[in-house]
PDB file of N, CA and C in Angstrom:
ATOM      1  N   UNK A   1       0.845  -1.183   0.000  1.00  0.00           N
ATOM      2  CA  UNK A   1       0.000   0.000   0.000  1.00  0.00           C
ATOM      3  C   UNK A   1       0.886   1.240   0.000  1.00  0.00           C
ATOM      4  N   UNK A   2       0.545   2.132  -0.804  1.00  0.00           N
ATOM      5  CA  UNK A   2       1.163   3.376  -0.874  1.00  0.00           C
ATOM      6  C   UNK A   2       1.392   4.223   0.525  1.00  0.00           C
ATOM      7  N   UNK A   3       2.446   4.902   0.566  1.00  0.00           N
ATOM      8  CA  UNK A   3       2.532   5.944   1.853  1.00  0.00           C
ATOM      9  C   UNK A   3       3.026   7.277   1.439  1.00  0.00           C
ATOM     10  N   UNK A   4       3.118   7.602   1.834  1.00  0.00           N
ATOM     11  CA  UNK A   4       3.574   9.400   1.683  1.00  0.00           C
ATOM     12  C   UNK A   4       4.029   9.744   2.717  1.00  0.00           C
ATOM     13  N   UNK A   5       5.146  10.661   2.846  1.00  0.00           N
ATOM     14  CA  UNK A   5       5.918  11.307   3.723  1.00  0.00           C
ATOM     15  C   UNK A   5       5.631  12.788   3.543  1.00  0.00           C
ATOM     16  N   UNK A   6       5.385  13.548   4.272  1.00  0.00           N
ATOM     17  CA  UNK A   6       4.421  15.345   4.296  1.00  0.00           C
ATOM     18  C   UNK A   6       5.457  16.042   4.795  1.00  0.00           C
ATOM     19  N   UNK A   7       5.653  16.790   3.943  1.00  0.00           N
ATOM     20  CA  UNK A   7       6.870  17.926   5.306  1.00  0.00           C
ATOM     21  C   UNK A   7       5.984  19.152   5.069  1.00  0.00           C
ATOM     22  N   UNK A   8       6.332  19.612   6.251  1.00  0.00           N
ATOM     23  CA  UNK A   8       5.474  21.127   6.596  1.00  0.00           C
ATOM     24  C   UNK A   8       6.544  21.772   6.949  1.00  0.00           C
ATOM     25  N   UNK A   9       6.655  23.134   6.246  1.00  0.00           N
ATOM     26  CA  UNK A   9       8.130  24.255   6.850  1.00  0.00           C
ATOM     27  C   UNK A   9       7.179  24.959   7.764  1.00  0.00           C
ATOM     28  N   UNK A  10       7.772  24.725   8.745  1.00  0.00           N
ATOM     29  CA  UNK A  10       7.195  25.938   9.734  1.00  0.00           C
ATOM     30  C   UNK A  10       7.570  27.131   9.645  1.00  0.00           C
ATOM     31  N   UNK A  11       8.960  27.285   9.652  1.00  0.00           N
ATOM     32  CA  UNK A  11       9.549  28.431   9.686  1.00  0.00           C
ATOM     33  C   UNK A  11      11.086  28.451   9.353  1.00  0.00           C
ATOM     34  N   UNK A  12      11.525  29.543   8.731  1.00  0.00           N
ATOM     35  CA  UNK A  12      13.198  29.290   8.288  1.00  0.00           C
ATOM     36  C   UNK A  12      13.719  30.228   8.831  1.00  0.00           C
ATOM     37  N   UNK A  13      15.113  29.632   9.683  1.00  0.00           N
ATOM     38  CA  UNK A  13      15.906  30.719  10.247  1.00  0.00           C
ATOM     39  C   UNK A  13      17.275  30.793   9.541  1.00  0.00           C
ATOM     40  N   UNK A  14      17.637  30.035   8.657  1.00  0.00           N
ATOM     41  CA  UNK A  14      18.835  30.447   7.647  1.00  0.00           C
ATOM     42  C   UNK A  14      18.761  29.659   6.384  1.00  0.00           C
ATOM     43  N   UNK A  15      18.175  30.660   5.525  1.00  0.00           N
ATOM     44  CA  UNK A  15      18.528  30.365   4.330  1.00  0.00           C
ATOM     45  C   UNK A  15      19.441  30.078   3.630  1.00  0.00           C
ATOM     46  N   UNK A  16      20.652  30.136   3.722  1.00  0.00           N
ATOM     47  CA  UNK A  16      21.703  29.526   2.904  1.00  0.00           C
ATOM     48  C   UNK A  16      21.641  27.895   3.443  1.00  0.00           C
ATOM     49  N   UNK A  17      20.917  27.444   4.264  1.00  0.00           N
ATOM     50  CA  UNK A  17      21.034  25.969   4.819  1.00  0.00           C
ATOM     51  C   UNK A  17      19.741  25.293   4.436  1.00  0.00           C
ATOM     52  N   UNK A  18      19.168  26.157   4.355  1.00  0.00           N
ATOM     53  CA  UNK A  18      17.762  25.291   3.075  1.00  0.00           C
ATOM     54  C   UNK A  18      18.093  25.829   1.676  1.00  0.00           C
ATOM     55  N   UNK A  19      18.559  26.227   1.825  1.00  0.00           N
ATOM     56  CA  UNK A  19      19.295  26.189  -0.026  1.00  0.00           C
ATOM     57  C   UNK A  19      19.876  24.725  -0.164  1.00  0.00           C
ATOM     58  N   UNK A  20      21.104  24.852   0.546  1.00  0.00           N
ATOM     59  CA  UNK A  20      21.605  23.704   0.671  1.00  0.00           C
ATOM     60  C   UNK A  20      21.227  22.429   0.570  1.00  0.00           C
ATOM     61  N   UNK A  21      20.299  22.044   1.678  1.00  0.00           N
ATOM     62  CA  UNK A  21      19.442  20.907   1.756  1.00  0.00           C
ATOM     63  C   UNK A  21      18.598  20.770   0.052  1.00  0.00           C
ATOM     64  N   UNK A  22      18.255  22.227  -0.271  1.00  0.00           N
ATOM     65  CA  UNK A  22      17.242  21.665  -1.596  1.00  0.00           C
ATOM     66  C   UNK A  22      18.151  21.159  -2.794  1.00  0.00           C
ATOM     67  N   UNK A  23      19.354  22.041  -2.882  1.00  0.00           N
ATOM     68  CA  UNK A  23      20.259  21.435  -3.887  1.00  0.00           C
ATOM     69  C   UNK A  23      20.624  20.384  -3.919  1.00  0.00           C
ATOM     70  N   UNK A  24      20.758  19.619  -2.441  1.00  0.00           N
ATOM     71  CA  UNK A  24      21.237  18.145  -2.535  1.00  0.00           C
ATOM     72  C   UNK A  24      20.363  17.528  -2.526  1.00  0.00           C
ATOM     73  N   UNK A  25      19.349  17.266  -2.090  1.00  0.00           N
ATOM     74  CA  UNK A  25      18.154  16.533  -1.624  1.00  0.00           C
ATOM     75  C   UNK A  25      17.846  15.417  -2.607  1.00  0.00           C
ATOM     76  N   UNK A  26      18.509  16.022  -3.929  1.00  0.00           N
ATOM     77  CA  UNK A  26      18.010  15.413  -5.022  1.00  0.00           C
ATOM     78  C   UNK A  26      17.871  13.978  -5.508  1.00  0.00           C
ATOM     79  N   UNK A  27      19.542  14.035  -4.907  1.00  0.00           N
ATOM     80  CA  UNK A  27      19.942  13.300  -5.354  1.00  0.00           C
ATOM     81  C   UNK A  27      19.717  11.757  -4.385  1.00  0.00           C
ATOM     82  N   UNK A  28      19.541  11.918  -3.220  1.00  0.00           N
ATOM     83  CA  UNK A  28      19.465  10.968  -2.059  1.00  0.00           C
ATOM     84  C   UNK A  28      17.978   9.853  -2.692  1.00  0.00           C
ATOM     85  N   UNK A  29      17.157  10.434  -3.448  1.00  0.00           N
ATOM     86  CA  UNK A  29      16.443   9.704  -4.474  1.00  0.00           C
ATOM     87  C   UNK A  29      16.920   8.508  -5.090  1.00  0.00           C
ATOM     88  N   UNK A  30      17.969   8.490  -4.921  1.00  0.00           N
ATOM     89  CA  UNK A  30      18.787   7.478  -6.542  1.00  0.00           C
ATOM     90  C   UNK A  30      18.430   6.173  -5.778  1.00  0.00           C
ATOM     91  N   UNK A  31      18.067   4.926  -6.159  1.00  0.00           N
ATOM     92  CA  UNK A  31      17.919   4.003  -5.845  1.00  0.00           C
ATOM     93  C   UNK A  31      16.248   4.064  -5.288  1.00  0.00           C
ATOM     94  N   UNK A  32      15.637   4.653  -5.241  1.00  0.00           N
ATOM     95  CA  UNK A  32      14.631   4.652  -3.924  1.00  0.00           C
ATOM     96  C   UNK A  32      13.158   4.909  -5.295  1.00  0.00           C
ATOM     97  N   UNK A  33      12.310   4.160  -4.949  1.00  0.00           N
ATOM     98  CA  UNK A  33      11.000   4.572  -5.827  1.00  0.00           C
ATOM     99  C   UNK A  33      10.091   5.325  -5.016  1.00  0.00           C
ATOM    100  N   UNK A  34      10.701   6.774  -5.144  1.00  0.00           N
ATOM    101  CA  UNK A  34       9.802   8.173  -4.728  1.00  0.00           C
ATOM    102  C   UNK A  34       9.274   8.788  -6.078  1.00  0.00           C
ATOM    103  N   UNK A  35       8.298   9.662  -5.623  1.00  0.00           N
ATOM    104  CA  UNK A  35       7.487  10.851  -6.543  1.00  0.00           C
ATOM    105  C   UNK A  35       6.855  11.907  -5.664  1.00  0.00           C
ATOM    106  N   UNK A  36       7.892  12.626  -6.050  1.00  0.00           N
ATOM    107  CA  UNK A  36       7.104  14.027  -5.560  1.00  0.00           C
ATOM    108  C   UNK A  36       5.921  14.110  -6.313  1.00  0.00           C
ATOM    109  N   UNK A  37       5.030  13.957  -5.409  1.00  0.00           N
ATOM    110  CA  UNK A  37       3.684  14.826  -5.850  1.00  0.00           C
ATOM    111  C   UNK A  37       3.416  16.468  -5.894  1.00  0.00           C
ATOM    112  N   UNK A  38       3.540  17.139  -4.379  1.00  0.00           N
ATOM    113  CA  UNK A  38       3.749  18.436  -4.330  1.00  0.00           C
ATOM    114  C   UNK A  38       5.021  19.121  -4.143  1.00  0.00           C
ATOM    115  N   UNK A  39       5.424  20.160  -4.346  1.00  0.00           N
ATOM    116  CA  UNK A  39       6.694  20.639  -3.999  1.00  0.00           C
ATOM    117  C   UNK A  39       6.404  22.303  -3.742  1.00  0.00           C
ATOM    118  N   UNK A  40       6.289  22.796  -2.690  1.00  0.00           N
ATOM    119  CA  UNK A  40       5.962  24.164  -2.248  1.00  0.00           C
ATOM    120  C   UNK A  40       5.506  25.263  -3.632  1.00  0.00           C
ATOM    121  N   UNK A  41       4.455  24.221  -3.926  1.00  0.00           N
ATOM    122  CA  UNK A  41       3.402  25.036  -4.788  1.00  0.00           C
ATOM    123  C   UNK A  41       2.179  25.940  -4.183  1.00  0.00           C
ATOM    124  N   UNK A  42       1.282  26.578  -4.730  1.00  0.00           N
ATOM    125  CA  UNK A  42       0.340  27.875  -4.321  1.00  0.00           C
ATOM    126  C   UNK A  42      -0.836  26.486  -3.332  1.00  0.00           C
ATOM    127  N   UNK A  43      -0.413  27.156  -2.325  1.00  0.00           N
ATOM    128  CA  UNK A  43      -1.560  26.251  -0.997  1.00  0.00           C
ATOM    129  C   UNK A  43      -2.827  27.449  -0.799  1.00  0.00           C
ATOM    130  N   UNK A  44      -3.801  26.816  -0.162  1.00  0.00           N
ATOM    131  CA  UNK A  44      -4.612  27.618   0.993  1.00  0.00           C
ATOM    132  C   UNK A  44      -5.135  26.580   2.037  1.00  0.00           C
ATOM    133  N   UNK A  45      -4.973  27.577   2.744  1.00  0.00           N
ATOM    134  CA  UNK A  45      -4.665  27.197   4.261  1.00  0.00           C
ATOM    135  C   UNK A  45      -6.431  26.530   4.595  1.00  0.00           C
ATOM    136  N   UNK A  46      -7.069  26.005   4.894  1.00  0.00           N
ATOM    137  CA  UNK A  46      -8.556  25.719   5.234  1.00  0.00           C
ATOM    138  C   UNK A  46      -8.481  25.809   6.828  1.00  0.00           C
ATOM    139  N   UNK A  47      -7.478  24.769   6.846  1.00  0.00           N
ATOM    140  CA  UNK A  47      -8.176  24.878   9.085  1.00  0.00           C
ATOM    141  C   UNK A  47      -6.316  25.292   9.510  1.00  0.00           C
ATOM    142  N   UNK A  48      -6.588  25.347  10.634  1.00  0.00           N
ATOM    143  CA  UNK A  48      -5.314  25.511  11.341  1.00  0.00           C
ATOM    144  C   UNK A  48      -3.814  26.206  10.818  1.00  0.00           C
ATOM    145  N   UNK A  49      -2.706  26.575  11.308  1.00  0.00           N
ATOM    146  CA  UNK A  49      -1.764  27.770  11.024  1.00  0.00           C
ATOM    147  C   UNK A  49      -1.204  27.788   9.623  1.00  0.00           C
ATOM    148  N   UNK A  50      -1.116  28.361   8.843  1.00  0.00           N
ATOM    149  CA  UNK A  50      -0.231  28.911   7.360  1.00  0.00           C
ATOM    150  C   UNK A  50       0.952  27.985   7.578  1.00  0.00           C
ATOM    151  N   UNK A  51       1.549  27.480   6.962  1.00  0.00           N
ATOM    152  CA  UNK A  51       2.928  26.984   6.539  1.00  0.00           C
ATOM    153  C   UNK A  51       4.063  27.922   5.716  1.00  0.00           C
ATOM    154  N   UNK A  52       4.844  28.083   5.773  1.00  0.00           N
ATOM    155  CA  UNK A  52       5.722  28.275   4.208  1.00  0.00           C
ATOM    156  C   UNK A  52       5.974  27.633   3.356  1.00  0.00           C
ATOM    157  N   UNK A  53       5.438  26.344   3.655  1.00  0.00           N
ATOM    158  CA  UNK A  53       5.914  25.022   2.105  1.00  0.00           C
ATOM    159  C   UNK A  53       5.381  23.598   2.479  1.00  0.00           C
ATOM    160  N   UNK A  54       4.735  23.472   1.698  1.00  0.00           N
ATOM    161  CA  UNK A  54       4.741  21.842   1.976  1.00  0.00           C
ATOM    162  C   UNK A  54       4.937  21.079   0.718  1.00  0.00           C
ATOM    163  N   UNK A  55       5.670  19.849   0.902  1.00  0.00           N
ATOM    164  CA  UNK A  55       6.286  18.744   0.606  1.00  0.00           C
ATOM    165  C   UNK A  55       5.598  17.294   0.639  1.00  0.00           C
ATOM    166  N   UNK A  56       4.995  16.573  -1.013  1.00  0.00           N
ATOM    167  CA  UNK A  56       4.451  15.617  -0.674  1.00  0.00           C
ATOM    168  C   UNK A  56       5.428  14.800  -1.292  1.00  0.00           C
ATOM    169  N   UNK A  57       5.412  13.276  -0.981  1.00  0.00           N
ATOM    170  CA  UNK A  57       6.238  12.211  -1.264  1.00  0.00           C
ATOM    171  C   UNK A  57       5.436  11.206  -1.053  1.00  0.00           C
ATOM    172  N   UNK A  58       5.639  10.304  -2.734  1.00  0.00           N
ATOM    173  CA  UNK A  58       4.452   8.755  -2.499  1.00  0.00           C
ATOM    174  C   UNK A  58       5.763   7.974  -2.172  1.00  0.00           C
ATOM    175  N   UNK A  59       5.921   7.073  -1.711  1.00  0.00           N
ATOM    176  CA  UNK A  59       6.131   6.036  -1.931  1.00  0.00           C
ATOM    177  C   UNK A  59       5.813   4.740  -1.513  1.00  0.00           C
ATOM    178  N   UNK A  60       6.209   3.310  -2.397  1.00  0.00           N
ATOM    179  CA  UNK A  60       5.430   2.264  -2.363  1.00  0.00           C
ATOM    180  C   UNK A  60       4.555   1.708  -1.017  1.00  0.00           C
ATOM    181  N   UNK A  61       5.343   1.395  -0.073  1.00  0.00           N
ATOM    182  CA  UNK A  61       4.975   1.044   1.052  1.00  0.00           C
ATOM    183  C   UNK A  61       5.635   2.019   1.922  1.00  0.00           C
ATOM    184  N   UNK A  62       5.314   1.800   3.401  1.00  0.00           N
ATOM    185  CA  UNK A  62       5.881   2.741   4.724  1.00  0.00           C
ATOM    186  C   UNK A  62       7.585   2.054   4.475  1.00  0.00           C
ATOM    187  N   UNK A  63       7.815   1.144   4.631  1.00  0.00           N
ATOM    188  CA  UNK A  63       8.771   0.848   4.964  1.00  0.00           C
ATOM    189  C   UNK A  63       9.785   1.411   3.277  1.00  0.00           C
ATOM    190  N   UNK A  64       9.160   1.141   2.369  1.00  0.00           N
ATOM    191  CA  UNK A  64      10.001   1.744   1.721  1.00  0.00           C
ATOM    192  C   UNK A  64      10.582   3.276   1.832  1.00  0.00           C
ATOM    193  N   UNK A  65       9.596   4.078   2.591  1.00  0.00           N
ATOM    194  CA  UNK A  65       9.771   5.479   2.572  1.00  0.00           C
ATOM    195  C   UNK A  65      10.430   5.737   3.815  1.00  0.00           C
ATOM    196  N   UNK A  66      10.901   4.858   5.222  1.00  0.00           N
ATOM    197  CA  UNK A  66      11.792   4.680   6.000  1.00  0.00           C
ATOM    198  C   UNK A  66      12.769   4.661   5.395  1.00  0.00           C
ATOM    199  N   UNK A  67      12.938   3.390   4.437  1.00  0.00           N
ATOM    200  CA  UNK A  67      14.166   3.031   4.396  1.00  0.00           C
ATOM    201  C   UNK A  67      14.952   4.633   3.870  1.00  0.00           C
ATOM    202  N   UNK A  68      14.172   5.544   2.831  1.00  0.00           N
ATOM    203  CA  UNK A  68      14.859   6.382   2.317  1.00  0.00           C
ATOM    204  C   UNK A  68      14.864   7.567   3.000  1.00  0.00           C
ATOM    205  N   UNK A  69      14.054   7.831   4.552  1.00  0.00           N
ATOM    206  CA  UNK A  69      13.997   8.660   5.292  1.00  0.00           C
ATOM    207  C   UNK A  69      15.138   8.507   6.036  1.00  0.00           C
ATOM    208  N   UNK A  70      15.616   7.166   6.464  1.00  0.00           N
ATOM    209  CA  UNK A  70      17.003   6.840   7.342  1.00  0.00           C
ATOM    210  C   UNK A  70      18.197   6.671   6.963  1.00  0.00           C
ATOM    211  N   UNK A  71      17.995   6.688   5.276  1.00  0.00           N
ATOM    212  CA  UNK A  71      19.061   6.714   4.925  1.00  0.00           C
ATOM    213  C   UNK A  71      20.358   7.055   4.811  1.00  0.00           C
ATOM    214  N   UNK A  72      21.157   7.255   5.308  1.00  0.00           N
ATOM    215  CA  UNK A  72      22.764   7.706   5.450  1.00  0.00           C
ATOM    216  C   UNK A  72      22.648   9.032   4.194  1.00  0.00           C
ATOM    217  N   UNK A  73      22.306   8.603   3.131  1.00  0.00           N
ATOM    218  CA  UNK A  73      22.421   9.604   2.084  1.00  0.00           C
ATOM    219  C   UNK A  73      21.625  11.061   2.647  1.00  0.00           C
ATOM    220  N   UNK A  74      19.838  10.349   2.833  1.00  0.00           N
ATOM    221  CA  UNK A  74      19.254  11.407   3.168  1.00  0.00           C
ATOM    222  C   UNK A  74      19.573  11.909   4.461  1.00  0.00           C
ATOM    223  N   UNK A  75      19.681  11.403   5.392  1.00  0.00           N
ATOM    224  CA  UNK A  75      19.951  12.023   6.857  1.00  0.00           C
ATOM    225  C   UNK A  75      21.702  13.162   7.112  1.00  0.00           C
ATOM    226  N   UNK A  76      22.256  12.570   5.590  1.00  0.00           N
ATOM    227  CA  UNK A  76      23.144  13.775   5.768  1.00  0.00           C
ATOM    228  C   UNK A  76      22.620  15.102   5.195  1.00  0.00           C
ATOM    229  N   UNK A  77      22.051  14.815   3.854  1.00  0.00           N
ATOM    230  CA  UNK A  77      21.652  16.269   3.479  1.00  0.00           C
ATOM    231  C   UNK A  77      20.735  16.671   4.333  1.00  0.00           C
ATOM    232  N   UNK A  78      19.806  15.689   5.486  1.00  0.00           N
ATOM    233  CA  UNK A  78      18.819  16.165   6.368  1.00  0.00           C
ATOM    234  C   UNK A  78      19.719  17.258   7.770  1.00  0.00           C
ATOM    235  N   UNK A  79      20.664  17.381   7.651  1.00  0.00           N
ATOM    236  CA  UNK A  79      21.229  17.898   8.805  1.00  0.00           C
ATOM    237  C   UNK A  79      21.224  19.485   8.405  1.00  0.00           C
ATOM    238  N   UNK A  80      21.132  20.070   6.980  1.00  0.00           N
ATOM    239  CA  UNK A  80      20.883  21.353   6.638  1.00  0.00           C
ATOM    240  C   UNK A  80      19.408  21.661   6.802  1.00  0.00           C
ATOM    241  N   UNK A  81      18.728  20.819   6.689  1.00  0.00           N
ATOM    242  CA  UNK A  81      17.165  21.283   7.034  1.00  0.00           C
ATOM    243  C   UNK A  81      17.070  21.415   8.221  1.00  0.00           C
ATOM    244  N   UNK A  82      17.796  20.905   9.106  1.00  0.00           N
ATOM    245  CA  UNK A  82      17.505  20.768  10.978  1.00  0.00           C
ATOM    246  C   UNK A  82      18.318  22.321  10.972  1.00  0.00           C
ATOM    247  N   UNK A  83      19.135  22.253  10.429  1.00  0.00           N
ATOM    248  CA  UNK A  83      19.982  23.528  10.403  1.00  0.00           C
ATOM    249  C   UNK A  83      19.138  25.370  10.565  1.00  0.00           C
ATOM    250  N   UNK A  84      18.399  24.442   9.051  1.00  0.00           N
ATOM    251  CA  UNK A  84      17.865  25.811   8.196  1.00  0.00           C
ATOM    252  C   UNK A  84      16.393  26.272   8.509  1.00  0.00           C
ATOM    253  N   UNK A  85      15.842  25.315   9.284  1.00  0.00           N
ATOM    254  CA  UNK A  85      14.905  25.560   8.982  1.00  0.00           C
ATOM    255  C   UNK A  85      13.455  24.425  10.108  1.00  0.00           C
ATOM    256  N   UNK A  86      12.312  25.249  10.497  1.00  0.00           N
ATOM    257  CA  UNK A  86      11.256  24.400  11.419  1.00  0.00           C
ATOM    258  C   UNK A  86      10.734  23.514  10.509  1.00  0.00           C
ATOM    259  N   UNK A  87      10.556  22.075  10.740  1.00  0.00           N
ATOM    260  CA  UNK A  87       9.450  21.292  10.272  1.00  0.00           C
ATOM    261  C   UNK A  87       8.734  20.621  10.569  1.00  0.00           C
ATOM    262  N   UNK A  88       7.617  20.291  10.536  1.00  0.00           N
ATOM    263  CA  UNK A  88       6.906  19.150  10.959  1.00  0.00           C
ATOM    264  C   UNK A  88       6.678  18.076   9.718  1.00  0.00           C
ATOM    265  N   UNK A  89       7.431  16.648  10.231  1.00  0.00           N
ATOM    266  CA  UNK A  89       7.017  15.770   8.598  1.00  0.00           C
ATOM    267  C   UNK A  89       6.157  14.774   9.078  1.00  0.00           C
ATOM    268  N   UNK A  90       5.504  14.358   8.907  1.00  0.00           N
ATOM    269  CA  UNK A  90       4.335  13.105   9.446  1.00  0.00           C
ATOM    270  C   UNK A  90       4.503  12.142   7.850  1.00  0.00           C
ATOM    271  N   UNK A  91       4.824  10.796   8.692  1.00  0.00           N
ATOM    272  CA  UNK A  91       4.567   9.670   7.223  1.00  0.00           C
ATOM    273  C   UNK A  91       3.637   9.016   7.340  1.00  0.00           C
ATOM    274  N   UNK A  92       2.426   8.565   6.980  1.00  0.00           N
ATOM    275  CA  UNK A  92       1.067   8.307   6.185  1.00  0.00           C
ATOM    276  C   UNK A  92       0.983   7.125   5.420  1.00  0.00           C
ATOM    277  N   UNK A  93       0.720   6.490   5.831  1.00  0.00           N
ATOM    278  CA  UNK A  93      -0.012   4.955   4.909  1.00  0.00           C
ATOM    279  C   UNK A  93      -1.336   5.073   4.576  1.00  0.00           C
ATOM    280  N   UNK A  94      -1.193   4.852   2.938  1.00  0.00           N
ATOM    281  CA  UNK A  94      -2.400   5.726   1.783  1.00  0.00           C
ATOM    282  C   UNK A  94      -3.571   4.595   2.083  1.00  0.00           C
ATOM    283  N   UNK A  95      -4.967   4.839   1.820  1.00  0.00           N
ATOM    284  CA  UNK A  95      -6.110   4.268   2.083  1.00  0.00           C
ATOM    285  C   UNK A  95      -6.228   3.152   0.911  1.00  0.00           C
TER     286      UNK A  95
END
């Protein structure tokens, strides 16, 4: 069953470190069957606080989207987002 991984930017306190993170991010993909669905495109807000960006990600099962959440690859470029920037990410197993 499909899952998705959600990131919500709360808030950014240095931009040159979410630069960072977005330039590499890319690549931590390679091997892994992801699809961005959304990528901090035009939102509206319906219930509860504004974001600055949100971030959708399918992939196949939960565990596949662990494996590429824990990954050595991703958890290094993840250290510029902890850096750069608030998030909340919640991962989701699709109906």
């Amino acid at each position: 069953m499909s899952a998705y991984i959600v990131f919500f930017k709360e808030s950014t306190q240095d931009q040159s470190e979410v630069d960072a993170y977005l330039q590499n991010v890319g690549k931590t993909f390679e091997g892994h069957q992801a699809k961005i669905l959304a990528a901090y495109g035009p939102q509206q807000v319906l219930e509860g606080p504004a974001t600055e960006g949100v971030v959708v990600l399918e992939f196949p099962t939960m565990d596949d989207a662990r494996t590429w959440y824990d990954s050595p690859a991703y958890q290094e470029v993840a250290e510029h987002r902890f850096k750069g920037a608030t998030f909340r990410v919640v991962l989701v197993e699709g109906a």
